[in-house]
C-alpha atoms as a PDB file:
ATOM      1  CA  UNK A   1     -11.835   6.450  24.494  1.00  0.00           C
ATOM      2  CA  UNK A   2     -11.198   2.355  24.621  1.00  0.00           C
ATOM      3  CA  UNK A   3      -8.028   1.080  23.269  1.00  0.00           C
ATOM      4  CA  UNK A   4      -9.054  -2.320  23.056  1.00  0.00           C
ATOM      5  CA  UNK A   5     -11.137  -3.403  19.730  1.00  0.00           C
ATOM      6  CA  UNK A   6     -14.282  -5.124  19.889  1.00  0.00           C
ATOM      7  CA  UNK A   7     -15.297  -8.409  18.160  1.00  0.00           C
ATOM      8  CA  UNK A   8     -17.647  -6.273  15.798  1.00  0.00           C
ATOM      9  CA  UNK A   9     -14.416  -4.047  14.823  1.00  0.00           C
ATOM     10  CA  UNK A  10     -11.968  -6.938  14.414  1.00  0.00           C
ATOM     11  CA  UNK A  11     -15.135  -8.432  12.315  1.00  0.00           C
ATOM     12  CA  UNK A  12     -15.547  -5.455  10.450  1.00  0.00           C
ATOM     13  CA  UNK A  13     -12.086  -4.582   9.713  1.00  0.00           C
ATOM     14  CA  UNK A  14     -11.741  -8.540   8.496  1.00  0.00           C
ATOM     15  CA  UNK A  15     -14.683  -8.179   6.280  1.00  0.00           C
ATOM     16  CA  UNK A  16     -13.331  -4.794   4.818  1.00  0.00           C
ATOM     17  CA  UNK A  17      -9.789  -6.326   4.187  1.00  0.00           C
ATOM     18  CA  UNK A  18     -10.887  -9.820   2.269  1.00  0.00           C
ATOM     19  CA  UNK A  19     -10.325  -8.343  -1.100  1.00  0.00           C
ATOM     20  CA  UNK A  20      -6.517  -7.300  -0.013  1.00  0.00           C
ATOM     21  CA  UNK A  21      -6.443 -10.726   1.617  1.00  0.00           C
ATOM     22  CA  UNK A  22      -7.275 -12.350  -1.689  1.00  0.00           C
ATOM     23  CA  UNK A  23      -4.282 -10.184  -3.129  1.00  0.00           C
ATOM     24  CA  UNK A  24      -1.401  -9.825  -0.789  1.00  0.00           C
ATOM     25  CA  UNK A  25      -1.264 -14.118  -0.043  1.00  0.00           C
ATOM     26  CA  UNK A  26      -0.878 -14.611  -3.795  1.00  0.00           C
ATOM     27  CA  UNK A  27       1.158 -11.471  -4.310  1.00  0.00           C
ATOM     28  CA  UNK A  28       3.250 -12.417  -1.324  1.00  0.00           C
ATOM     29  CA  UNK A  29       3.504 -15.941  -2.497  1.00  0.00           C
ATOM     30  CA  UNK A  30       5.050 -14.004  -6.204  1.00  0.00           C
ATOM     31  CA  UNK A  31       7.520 -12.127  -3.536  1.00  0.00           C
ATOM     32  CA  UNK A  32       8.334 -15.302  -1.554  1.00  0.00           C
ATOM     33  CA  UNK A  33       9.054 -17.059  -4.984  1.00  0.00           C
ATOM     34  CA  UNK A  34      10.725 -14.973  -6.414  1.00  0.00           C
ATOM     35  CA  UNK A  35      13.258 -14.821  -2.802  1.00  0.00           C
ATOM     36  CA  UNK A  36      13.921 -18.280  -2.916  1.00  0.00           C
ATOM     37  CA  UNK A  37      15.059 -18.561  -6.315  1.00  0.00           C
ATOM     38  CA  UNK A  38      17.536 -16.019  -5.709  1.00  0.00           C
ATOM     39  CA  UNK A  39      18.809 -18.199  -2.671  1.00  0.00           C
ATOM     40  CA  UNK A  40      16.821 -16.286   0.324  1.00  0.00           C
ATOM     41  CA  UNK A  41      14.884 -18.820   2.150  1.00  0.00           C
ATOM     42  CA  UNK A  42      11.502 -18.377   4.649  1.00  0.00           C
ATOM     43  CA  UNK A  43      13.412 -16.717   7.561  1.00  0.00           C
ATOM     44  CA  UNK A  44      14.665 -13.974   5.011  1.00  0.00           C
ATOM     45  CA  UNK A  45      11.126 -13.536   3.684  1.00  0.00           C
ATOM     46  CA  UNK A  46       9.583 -13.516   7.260  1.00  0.00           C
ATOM     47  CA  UNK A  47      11.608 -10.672   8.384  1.00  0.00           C
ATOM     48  CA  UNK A  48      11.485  -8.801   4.955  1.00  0.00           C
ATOM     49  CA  UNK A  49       8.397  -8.238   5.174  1.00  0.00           C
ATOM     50  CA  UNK A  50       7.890  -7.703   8.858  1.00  0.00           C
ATOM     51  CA  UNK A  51       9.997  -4.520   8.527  1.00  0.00           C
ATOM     52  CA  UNK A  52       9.561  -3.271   5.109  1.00  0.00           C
ATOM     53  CA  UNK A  53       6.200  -3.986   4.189  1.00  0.00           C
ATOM     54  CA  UNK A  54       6.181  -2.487   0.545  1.00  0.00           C
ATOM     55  CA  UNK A  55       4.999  -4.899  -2.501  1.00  0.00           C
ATOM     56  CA  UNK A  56       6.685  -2.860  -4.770  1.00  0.00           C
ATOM     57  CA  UNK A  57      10.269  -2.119  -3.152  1.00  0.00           C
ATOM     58  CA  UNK A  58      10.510  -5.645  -1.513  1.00  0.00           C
ATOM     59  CA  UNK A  59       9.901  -7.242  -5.244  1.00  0.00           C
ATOM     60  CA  UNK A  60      13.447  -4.822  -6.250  1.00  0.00           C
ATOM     61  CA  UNK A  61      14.624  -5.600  -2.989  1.00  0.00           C
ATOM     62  CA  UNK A  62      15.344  -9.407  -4.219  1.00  0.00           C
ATOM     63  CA  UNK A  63      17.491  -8.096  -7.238  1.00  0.00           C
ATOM     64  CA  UNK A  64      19.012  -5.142  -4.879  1.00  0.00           C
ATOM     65  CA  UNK A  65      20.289  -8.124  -2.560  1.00  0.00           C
ATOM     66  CA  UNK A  66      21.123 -10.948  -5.328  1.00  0.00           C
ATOM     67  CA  UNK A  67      23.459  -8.184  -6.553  1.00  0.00           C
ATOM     68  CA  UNK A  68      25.084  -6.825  -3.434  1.00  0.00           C
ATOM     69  CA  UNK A  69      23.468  -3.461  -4.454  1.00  0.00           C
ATOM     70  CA  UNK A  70      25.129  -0.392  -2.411  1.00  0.00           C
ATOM     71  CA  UNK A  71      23.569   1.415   0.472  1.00  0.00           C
ATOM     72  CA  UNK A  72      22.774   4.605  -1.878  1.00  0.00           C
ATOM     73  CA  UNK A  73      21.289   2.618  -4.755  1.00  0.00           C
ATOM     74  CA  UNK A  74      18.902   0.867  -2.388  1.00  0.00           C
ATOM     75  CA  UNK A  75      17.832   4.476  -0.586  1.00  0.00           C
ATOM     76  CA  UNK A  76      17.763   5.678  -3.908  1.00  0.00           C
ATOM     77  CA  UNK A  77      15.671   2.883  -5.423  1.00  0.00           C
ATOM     78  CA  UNK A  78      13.488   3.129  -1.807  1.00  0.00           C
ATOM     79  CA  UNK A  79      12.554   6.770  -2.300  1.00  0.00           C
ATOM     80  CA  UNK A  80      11.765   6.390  -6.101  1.00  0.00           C
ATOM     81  CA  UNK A  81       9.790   3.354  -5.072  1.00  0.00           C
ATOM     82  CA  UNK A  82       8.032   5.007  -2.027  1.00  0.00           C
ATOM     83  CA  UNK A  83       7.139   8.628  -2.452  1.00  0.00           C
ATOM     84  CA  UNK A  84       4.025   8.312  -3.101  1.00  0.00           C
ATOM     85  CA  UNK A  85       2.970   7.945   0.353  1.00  0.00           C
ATOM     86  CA  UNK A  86       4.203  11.296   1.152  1.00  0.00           C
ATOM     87  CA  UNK A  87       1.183  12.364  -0.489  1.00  0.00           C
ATOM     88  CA  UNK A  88      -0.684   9.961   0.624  1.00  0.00           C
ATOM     89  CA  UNK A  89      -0.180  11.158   4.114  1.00  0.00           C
ATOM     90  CA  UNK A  90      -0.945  14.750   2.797  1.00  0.00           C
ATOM     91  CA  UNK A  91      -4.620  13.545   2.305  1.00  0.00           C
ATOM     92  CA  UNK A  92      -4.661  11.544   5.924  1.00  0.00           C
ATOM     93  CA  UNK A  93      -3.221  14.437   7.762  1.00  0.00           C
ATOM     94  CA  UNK A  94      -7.206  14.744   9.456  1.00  0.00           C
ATOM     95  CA  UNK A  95      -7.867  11.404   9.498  1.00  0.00           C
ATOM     96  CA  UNK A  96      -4.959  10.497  11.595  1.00  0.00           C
ATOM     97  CA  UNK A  97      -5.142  13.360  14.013  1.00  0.00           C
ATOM     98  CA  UNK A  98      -4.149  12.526  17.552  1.00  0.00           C
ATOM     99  CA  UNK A  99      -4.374   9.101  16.427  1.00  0.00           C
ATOM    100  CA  UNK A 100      -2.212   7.149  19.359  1.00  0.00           C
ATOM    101  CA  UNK A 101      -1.191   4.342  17.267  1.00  0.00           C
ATOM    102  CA  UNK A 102      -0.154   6.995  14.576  1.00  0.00           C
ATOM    103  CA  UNK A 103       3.621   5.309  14.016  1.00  0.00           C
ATOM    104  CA  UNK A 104       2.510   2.107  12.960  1.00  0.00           C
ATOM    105  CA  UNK A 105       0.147   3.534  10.867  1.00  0.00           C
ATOM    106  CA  UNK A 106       2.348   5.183   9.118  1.00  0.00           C
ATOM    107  CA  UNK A 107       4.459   1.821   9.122  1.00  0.00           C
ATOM    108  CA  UNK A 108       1.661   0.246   7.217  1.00  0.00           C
ATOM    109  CA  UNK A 109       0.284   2.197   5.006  1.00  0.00           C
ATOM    110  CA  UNK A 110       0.319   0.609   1.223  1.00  0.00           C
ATOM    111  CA  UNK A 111      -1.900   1.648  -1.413  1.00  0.00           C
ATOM    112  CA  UNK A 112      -4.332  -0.987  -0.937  1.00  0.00           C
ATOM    113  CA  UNK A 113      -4.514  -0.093   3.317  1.00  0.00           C
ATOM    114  CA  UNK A 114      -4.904   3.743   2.094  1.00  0.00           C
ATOM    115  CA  UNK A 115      -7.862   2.962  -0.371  1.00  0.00           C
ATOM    116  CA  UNK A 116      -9.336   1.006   2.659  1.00  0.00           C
ATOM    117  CA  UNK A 117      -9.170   3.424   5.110  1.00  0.00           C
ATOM    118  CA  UNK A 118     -10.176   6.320   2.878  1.00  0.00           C
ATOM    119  CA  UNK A 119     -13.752   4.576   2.223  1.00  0.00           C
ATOM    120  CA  UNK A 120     -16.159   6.588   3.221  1.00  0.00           C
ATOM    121  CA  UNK A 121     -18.766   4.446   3.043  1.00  0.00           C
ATOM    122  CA  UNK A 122     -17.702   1.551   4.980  1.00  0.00           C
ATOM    123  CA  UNK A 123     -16.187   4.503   7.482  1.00  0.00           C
ATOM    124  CA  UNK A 124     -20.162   5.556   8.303  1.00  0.00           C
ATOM    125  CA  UNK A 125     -20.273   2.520  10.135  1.00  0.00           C
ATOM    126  CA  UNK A 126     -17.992   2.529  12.009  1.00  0.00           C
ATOM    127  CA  UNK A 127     -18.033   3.605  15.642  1.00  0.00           C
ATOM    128  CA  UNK A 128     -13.620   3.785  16.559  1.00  0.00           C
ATOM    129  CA  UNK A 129     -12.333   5.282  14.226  1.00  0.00           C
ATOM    130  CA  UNK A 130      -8.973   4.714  15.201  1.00  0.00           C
ATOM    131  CA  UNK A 131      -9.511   0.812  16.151  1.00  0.00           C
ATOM    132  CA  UNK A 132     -10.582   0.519  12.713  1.00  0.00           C
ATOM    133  CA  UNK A 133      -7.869   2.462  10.810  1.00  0.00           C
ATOM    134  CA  UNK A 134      -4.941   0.146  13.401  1.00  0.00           C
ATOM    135  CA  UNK A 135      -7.330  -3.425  12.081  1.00  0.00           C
ATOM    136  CA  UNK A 136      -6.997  -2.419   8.892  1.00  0.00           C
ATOM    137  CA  UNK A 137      -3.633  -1.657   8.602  1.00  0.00           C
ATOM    138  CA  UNK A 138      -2.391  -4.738  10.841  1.00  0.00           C
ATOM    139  CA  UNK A 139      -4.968  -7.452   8.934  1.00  0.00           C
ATOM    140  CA  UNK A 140      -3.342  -6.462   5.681  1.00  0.00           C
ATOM    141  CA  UNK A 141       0.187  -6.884   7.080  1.00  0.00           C
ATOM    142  CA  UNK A 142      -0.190 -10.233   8.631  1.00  0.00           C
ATOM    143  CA  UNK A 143      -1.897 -11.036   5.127  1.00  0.00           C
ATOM    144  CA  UNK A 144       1.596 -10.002   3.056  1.00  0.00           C
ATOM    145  CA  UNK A 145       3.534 -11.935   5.522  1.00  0.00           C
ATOM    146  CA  UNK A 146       1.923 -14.955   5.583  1.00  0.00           C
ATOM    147  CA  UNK A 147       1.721 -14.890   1.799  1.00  0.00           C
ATOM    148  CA  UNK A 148       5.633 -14.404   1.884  1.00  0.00           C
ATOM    149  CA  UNK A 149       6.502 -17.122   4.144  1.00  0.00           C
ATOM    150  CA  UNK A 150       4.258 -19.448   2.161  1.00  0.00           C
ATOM    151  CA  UNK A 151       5.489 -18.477  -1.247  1.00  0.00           C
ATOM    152  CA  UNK A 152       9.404 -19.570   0.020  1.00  0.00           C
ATOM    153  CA  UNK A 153       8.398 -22.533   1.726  1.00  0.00           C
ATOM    154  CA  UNK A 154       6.424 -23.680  -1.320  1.00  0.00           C
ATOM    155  CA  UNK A 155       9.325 -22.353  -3.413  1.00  0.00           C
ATOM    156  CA  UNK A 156      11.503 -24.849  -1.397  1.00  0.00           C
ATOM    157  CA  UNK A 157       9.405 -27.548  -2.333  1.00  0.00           C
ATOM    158  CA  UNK A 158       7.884 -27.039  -6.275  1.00  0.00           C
ATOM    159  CA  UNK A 159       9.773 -25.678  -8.891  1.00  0.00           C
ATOM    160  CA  UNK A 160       7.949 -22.226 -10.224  1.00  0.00           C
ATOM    161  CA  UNK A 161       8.340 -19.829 -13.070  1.00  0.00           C
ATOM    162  CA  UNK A 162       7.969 -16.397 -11.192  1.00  0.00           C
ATOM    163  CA  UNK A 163       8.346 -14.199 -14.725  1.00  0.00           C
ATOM    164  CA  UNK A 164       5.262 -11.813 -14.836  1.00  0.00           C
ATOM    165  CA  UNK A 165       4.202 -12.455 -11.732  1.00  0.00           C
ATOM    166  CA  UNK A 166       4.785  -8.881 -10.251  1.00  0.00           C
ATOM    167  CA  UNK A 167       2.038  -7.581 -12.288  1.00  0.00           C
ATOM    168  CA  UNK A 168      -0.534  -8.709  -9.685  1.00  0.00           C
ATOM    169  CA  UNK A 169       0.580  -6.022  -7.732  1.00  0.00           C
ATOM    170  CA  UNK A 170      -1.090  -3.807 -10.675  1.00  0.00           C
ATOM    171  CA  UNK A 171      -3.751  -5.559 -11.066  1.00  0.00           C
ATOM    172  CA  UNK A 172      -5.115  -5.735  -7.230  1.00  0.00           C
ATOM    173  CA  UNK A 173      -4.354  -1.874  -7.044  1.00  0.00           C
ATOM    174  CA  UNK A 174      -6.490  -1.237  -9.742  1.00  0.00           C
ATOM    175  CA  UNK A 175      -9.317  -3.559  -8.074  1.00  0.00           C
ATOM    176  CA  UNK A 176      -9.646  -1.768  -5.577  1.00  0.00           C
ATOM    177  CA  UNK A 177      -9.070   1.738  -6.783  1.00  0.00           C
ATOM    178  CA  UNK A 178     -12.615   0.793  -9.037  1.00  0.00           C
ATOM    179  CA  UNK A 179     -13.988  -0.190  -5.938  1.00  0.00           C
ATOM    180  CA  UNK A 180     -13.204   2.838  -3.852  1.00  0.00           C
ATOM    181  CA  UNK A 181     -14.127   4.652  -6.773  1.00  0.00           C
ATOM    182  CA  UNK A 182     -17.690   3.029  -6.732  1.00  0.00           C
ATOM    183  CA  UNK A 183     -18.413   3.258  -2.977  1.00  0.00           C
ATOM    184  CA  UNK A 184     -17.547   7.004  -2.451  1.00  0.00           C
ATOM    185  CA  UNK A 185     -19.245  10.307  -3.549  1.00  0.00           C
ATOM    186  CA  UNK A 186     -16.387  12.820  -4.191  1.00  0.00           C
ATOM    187  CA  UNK A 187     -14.247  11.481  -6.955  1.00  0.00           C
ATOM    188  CA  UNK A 188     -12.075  14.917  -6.883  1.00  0.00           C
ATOM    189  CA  UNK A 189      -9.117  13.303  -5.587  1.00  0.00           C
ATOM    190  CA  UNK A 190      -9.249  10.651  -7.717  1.00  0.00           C
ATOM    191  CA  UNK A 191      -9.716  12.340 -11.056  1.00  0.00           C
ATOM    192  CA  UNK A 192      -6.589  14.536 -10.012  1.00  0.00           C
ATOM    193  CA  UNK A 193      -4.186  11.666  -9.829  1.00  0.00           C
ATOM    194  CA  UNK A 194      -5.489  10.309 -12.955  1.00  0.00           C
ATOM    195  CA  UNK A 195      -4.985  13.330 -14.710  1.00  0.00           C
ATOM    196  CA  UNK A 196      -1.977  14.119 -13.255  1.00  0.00           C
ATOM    197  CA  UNK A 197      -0.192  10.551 -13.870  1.00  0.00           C
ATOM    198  CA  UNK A 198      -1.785  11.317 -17.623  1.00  0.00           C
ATOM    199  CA  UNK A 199      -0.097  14.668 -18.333  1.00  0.00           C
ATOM    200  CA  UNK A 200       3.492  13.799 -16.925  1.00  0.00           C
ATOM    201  CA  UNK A 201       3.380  10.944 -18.540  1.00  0.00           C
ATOM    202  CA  UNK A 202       2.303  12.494 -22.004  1.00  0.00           C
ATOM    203  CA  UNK A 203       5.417  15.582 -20.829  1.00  0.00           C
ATOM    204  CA  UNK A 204       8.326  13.372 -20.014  1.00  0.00           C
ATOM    205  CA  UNK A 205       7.754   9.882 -20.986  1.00  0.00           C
ATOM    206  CA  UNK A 206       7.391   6.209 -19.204  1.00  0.00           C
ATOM    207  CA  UNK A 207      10.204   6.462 -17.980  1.00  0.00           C
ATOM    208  CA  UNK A 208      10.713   9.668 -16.431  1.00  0.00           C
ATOM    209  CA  UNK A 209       7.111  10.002 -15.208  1.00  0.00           C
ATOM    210  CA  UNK A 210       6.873   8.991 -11.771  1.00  0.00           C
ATOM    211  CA  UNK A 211       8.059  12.222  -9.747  1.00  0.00           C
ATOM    212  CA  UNK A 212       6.359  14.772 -11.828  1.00  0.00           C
ATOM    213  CA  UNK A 213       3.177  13.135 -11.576  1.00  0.00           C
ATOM    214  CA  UNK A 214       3.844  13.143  -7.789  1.00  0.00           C
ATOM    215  CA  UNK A 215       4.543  16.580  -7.902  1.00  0.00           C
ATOM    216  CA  UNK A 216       1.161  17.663  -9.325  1.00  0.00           C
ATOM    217  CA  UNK A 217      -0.517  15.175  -7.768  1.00  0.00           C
ATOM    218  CA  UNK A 218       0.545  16.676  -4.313  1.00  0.00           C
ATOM    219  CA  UNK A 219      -0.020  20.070  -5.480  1.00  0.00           C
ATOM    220  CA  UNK A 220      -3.648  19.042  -6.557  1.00  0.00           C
ATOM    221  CA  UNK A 221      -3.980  17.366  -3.222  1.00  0.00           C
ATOM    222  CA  UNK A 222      -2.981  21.064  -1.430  1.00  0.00           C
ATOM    223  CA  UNK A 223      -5.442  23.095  -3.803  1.00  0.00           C
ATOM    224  CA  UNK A 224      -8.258  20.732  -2.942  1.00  0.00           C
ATOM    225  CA  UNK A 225      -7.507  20.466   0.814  1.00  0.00           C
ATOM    226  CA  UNK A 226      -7.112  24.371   1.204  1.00  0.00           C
ATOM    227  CA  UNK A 227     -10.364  24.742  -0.613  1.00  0.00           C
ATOM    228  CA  UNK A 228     -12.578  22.425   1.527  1.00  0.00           C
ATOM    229  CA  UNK A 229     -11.125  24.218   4.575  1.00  0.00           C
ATOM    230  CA  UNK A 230     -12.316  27.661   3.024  1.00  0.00           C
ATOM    231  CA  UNK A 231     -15.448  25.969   1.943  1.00  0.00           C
ATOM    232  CA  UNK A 232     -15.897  24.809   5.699  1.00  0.00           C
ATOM    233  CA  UNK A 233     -15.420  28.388   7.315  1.00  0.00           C
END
């Protein structure tokens, strides 16, 4: 198999991406913001988000470093923050089979790169696989780092209010979880987060919800995997 893309994969990969390009330069530019007015300038943002690449943590990573935060908090902030993608990678255990560019994959992989890649419509036309899932993931990096970089260097020059701005993190999720939503058949998997996030939330509360509903959500992910296996026999 080639290793090299083709123009009609980079182009595809591009087209599929626009709608987290549209998200992560303005959600970067929040981040970016939000750095420099805390006294971190475009060099901190550039490498920030070269090598943690995680809307979510590098938005608490700005308070985490304005307050000298301690090397458990962080990792303990970091795994709160993160631990959904273990079961994300529960669901792409097929997909990235004996995929050679596997590490960085799992480097990258937001929620907005997993809806992508998870598309099974746009994945019908697509001929590598594997060139496709590496686009993907690197387009939507180079997207949240350019948005960062901006965001400080334009917080360098304008003054900006940067309250509420962290909610467009919530807000392109949701885009494109209606859009996956709309563009695939089986809506099991889904339904079973939904539900899940639903019931812990109704058990334990807002603010205690988070790892319960990640615990049924990766059971539910399990039950439905085994099954389509049987199913497949």
């Amino acid at each position: 198999m080639r290793n090299f893309p083709t123009k009609k994969e980079i182009k595809q990969a591009f087209v599929a991406t626009i709608p987290v390009f549209t998200g992560y330069i303005f959600l970067g530019m929040g981040f970016g913001m939000m750095l420099y007015s805390k006294g971190f300038g475009a060099i901190w943002a550039f490498f920030m988000s070269l090598t943690i690449f995680a809307g979510s943590l590098e938005y608490a990573a700005v308070d985490l470093l304005a307050s000298s935060a301690t090397v458990i908090t962080t990792a303990v902030v970091s795994l709160a923050l993160n631990a959904r993608h273990v079961f994300y990678g529960i669901s792409l255990i097929d997909k990235y089979k004996n995929v050679k560019k596997k590490p960085f994959l799992i480097f990258g992989l937001t929620d907005e790169t997993y809806s992508l890649v998870c598309n099974d419509v746009a994945l019908e036309k697509v001929e590598n696989k594997e060139n496709y899932y590496f686009l993907v993931t690197l387009f939507d990096h180079v997207y949240w780092i350019t948005g960062s970089v901006l965001g400080a260097l334009v917080g360098a020059i304008l003054p900006f209010s940067t309250e509420g701005i962290d909610f467009v993190l919530t807000a392109l999720f949701l885009t494109v979880f209606v859009e996956q939503w709309l563009s695939t058949k089986n809506h099991l998997s889904a339904i079973s987060g939904v539900v899940a996030s639903v019931v812990a939330l109704l058990i334990f509360g807002a603010d205690n919800f988070l790892i319960p509903a990640m615990i049924l959500i990766a059971l539910a992910l399990t039950l439905l995997r085994k099954k389509e296996g049987i199913m497949n026999e």
